[in-house]
PDB file of N, CA and C in Angstrom:
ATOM      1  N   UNK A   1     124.886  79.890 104.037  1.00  0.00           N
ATOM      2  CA  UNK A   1     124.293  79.757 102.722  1.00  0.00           C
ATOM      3  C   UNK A   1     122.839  80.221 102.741  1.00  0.00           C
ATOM      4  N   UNK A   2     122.105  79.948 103.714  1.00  0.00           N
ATOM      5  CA  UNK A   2     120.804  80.164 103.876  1.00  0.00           C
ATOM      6  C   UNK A   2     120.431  81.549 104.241  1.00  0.00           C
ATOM      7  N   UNK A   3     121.801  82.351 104.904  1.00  0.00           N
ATOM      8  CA  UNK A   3     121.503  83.799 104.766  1.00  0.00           C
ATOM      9  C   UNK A   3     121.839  84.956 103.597  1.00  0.00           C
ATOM     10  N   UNK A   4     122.877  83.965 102.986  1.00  0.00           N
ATOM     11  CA  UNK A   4     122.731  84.876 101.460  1.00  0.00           C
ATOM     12  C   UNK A   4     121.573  84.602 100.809  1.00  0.00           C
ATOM     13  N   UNK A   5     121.020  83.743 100.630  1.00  0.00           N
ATOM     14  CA  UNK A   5     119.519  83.329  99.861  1.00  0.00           C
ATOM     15  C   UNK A   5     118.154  83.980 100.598  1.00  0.00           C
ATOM     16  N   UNK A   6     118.390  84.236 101.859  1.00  0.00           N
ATOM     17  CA  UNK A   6     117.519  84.932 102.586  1.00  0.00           C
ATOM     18  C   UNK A   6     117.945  86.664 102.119  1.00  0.00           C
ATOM     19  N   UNK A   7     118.901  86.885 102.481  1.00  0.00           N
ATOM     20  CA  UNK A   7     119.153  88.659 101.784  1.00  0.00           C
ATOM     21  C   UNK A   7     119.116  88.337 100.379  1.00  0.00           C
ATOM     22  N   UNK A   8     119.173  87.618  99.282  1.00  0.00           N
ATOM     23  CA  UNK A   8     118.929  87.848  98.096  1.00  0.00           C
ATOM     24  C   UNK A   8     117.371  88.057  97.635  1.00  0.00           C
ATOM     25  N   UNK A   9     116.651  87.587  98.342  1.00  0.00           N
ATOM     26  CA  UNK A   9     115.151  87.222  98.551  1.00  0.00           C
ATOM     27  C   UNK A   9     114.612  88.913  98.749  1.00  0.00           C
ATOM     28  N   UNK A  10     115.217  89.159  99.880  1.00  0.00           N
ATOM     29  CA  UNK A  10     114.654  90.719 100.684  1.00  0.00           C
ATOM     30  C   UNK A  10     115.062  91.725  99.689  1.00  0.00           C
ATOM     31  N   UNK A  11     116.235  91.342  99.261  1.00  0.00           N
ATOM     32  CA  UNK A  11     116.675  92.636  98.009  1.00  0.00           C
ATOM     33  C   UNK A  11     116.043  92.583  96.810  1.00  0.00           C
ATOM     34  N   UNK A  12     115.381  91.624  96.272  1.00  0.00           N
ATOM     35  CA  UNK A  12     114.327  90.954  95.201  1.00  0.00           C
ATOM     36  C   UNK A  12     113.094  91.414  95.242  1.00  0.00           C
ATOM     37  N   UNK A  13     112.193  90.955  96.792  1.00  0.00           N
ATOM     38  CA  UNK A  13     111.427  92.140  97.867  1.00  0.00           C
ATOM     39  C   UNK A  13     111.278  93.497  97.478  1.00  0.00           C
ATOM     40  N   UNK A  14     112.615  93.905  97.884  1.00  0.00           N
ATOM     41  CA  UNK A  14     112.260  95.369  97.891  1.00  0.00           C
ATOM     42  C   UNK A  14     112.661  96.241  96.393  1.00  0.00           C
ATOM     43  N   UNK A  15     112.783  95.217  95.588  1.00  0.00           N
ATOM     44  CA  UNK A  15     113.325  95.917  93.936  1.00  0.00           C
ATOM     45  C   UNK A  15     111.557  95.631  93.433  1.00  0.00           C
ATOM     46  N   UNK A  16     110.815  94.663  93.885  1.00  0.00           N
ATOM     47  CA  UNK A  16     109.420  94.933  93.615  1.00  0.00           C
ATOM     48  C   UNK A  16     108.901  95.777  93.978  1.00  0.00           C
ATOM     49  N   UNK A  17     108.924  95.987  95.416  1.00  0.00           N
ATOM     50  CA  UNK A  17     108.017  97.155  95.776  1.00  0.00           C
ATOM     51  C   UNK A  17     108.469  98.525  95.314  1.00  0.00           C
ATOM     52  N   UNK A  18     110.025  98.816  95.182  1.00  0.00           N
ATOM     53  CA  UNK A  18     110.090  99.721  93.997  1.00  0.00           C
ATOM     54  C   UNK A  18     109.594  99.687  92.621  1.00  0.00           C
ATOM     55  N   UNK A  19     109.353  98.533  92.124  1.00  0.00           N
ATOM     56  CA  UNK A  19     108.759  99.026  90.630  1.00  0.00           C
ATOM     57  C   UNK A  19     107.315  99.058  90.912  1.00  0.00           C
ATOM     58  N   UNK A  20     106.372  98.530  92.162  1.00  0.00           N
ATOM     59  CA  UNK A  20     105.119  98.853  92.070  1.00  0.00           C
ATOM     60  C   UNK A  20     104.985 100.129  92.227  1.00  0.00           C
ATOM     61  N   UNK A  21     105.506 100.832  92.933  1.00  0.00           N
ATOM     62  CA  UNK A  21     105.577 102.347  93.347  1.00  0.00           C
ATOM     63  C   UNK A  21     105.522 102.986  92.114  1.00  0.00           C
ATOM     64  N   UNK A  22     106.945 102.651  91.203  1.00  0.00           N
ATOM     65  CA  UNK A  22     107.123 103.346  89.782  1.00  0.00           C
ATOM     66  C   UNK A  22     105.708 103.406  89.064  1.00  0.00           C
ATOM     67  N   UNK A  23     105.115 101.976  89.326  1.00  0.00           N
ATOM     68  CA  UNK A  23     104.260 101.349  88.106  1.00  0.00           C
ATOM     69  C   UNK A  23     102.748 102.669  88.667  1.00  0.00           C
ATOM     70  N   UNK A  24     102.233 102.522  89.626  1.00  0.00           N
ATOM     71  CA  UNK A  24     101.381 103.379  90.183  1.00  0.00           C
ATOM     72  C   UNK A  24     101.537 104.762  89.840  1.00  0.00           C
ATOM     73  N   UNK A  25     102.788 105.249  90.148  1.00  0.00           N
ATOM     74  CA  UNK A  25     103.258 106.885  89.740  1.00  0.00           C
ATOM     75  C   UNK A  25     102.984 106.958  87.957  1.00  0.00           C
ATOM     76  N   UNK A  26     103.137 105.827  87.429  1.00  0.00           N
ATOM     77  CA  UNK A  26     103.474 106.593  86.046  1.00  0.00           C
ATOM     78  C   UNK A  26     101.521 106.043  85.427  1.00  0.00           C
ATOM     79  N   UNK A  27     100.919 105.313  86.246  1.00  0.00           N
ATOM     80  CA  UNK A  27      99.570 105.223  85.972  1.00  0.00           C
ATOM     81  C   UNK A  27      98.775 106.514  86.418  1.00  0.00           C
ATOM     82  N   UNK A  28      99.047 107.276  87.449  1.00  0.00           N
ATOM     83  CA  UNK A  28      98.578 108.344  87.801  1.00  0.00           C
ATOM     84  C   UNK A  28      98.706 109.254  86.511  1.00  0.00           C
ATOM     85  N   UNK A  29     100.182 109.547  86.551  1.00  0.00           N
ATOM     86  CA  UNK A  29     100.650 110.611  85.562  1.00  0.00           C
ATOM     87  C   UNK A  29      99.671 110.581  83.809  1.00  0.00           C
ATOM     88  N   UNK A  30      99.903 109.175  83.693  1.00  0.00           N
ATOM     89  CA  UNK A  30      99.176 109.118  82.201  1.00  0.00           C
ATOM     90  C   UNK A  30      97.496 109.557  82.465  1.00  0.00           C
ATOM     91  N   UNK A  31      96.916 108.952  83.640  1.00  0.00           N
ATOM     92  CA  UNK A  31      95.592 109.290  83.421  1.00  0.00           C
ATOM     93  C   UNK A  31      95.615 110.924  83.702  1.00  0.00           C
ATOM     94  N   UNK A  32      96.521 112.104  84.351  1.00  0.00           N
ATOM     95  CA  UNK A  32      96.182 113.271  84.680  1.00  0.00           C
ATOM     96  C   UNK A  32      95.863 113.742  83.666  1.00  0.00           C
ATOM     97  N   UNK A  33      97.271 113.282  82.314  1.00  0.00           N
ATOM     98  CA  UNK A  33      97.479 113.709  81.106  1.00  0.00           C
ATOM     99  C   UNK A  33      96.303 113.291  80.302  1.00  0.00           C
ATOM    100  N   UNK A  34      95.430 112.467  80.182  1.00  0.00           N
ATOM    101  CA  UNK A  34      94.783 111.837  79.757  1.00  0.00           C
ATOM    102  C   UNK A  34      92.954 112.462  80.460  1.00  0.00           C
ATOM    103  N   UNK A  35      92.877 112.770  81.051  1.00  0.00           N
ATOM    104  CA  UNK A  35      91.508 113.017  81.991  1.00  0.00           C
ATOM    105  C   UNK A  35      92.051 114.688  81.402  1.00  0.00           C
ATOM    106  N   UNK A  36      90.249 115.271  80.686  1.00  0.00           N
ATOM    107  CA  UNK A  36      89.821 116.080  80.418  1.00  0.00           C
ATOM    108  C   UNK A  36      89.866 117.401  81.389  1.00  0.00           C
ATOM    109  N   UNK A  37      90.148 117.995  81.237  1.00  0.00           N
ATOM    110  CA  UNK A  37      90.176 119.541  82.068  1.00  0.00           C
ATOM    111  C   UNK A  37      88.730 119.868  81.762  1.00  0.00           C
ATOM    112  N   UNK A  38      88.431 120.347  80.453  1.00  0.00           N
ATOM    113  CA  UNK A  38      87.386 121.005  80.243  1.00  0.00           C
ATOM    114  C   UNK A  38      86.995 122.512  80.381  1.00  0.00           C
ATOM    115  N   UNK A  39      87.263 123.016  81.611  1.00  0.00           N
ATOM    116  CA  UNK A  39      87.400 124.465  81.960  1.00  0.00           C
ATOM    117  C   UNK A  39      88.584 125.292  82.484  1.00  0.00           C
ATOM    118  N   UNK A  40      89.164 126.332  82.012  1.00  0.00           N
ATOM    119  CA  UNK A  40      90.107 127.038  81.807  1.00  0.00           C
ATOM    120  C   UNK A  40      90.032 126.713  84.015  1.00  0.00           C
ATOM    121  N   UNK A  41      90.859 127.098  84.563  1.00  0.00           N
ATOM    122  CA  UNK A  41      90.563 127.311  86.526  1.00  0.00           C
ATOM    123  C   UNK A  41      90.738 128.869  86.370  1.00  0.00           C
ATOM    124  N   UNK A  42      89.901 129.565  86.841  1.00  0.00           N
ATOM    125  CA  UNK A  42      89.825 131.273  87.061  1.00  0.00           C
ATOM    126  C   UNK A  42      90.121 131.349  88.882  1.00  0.00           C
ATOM    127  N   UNK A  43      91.289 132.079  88.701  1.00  0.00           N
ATOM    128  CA  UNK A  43      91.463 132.233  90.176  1.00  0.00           C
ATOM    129  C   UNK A  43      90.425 133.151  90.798  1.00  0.00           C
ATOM    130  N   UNK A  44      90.101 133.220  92.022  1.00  0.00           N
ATOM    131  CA  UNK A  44      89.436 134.210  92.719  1.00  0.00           C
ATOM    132  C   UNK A  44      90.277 135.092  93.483  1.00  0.00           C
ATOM    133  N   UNK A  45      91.619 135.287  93.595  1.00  0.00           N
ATOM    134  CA  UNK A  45      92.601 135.617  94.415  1.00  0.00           C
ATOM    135  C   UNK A  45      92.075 137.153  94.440  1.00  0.00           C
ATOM    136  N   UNK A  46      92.023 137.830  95.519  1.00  0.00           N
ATOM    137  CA  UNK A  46      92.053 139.467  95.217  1.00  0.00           C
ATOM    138  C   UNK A  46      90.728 139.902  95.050  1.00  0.00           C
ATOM    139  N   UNK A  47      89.642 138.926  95.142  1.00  0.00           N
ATOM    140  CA  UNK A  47      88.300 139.547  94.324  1.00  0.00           C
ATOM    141  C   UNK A  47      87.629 140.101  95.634  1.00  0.00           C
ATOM    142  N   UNK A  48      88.004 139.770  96.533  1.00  0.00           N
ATOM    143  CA  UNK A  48      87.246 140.486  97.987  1.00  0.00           C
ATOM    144  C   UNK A  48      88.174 141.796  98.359  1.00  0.00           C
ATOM    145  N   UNK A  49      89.230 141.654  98.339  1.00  0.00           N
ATOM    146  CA  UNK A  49      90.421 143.249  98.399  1.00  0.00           C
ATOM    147  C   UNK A  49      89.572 144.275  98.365  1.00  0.00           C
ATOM    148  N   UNK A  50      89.652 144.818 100.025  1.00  0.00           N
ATOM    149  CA  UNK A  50      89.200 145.614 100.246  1.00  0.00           C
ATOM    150  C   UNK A  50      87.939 145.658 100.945  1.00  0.00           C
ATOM    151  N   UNK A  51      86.981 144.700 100.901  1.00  0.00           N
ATOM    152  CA  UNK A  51      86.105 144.303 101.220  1.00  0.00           C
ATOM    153  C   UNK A  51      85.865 143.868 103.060  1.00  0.00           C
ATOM    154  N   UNK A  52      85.039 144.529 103.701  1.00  0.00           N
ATOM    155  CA  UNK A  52      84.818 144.212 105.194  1.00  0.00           C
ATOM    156  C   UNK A  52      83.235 142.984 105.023  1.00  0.00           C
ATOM    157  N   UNK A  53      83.777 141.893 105.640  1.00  0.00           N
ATOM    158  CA  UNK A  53      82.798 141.099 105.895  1.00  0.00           C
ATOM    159  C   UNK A  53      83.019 141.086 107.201  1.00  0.00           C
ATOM    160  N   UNK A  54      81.771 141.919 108.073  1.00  0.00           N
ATOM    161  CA  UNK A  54      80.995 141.430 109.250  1.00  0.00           C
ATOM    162  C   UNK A  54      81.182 140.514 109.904  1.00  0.00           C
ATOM    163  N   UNK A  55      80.485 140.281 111.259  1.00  0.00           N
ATOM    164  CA  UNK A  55      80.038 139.107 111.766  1.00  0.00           C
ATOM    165  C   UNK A  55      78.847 138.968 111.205  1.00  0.00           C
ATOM    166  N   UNK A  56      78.216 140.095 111.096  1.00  0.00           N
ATOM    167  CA  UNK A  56      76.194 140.443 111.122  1.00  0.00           C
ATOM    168  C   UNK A  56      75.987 139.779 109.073  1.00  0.00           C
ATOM    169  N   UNK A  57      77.334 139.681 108.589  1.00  0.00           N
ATOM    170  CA  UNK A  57      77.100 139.250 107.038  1.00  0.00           C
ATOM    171  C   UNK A  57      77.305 137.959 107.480  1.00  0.00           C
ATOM    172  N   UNK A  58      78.268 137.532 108.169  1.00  0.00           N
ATOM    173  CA  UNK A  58      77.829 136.112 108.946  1.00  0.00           C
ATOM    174  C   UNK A  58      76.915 135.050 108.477  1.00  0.00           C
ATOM    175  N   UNK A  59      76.403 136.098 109.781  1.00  0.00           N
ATOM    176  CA  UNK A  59      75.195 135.428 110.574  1.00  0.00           C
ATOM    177  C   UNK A  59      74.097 135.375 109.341  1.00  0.00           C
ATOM    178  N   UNK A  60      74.176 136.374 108.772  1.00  0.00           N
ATOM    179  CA  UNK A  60      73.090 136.776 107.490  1.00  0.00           C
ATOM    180  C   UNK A  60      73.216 135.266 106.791  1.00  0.00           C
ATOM    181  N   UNK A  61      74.436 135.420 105.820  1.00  0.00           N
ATOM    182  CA  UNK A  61      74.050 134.398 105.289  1.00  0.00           C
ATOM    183  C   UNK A  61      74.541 132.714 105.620  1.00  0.00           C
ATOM    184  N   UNK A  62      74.177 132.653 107.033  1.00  0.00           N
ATOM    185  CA  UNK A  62      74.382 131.270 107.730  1.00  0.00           C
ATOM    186  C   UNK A  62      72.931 130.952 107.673  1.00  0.00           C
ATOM    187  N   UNK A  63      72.018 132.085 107.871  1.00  0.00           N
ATOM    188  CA  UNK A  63      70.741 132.169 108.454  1.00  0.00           C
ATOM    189  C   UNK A  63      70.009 131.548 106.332  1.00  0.00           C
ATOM    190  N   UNK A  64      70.647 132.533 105.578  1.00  0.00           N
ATOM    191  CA  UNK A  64      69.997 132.211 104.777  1.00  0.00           C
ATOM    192  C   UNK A  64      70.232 130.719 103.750  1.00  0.00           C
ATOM    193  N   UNK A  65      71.562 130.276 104.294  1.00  0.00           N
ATOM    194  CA  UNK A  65      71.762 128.980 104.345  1.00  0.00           C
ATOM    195  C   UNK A  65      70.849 127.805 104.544  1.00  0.00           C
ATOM    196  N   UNK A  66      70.552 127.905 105.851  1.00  0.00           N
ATOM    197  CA  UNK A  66      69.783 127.411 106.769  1.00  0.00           C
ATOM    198  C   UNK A  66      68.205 127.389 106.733  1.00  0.00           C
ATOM    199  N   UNK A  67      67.972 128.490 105.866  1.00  0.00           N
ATOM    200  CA  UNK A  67      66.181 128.344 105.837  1.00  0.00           C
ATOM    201  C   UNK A  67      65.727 128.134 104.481  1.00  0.00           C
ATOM    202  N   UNK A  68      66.833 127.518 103.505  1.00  0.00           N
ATOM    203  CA  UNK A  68      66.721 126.704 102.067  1.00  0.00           C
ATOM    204  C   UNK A  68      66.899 124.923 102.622  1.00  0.00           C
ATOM    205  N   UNK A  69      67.448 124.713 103.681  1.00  0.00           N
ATOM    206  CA  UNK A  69      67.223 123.245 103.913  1.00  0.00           C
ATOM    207  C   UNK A  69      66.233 122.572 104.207  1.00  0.00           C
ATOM    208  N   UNK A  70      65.460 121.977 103.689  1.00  0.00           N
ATOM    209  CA  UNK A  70      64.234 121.266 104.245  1.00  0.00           C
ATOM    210  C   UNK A  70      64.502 119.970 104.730  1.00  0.00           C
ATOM    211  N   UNK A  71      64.013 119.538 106.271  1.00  0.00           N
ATOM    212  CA  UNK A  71      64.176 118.234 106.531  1.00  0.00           C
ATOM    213  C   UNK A  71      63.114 117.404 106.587  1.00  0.00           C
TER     214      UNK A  71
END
């Protein structure tokens, strides 16, 4: 008796943690739908095609990275 009431318990268990799962997924979904885009996304795909970047363009602009940081 005490192990059907024990598996009724675990199957009870785990029908919650399925609807928290649900409940989370469909809170995501509404806020994606809901949260502002604002700007169209412009791919960059292709915009270098063709283009040879160096090591020496690198180094260039690692260097010019590097001497806008002030510590």
């Amino acid at each position: 008796m005490k192990q059907i009431a024990l598996n009724g318990a675990i199957d009870i268990l785990h029908k919650i943690e399925t609807i928290e799962k649900e409940i989370v997924d469909l809170k995501l979904t509404v806020l994606k739908k809901l949260a502002p885009t604002g700007k169209k996304i412009i791919s960059l795909r292709g915009i270098l095609k063709g283009v040879d970047i160096t090591d020496e363009d690198v180094t260039s602009a690692k260097k010019s990275l590097s001497s806008k940081i002030v510590i």
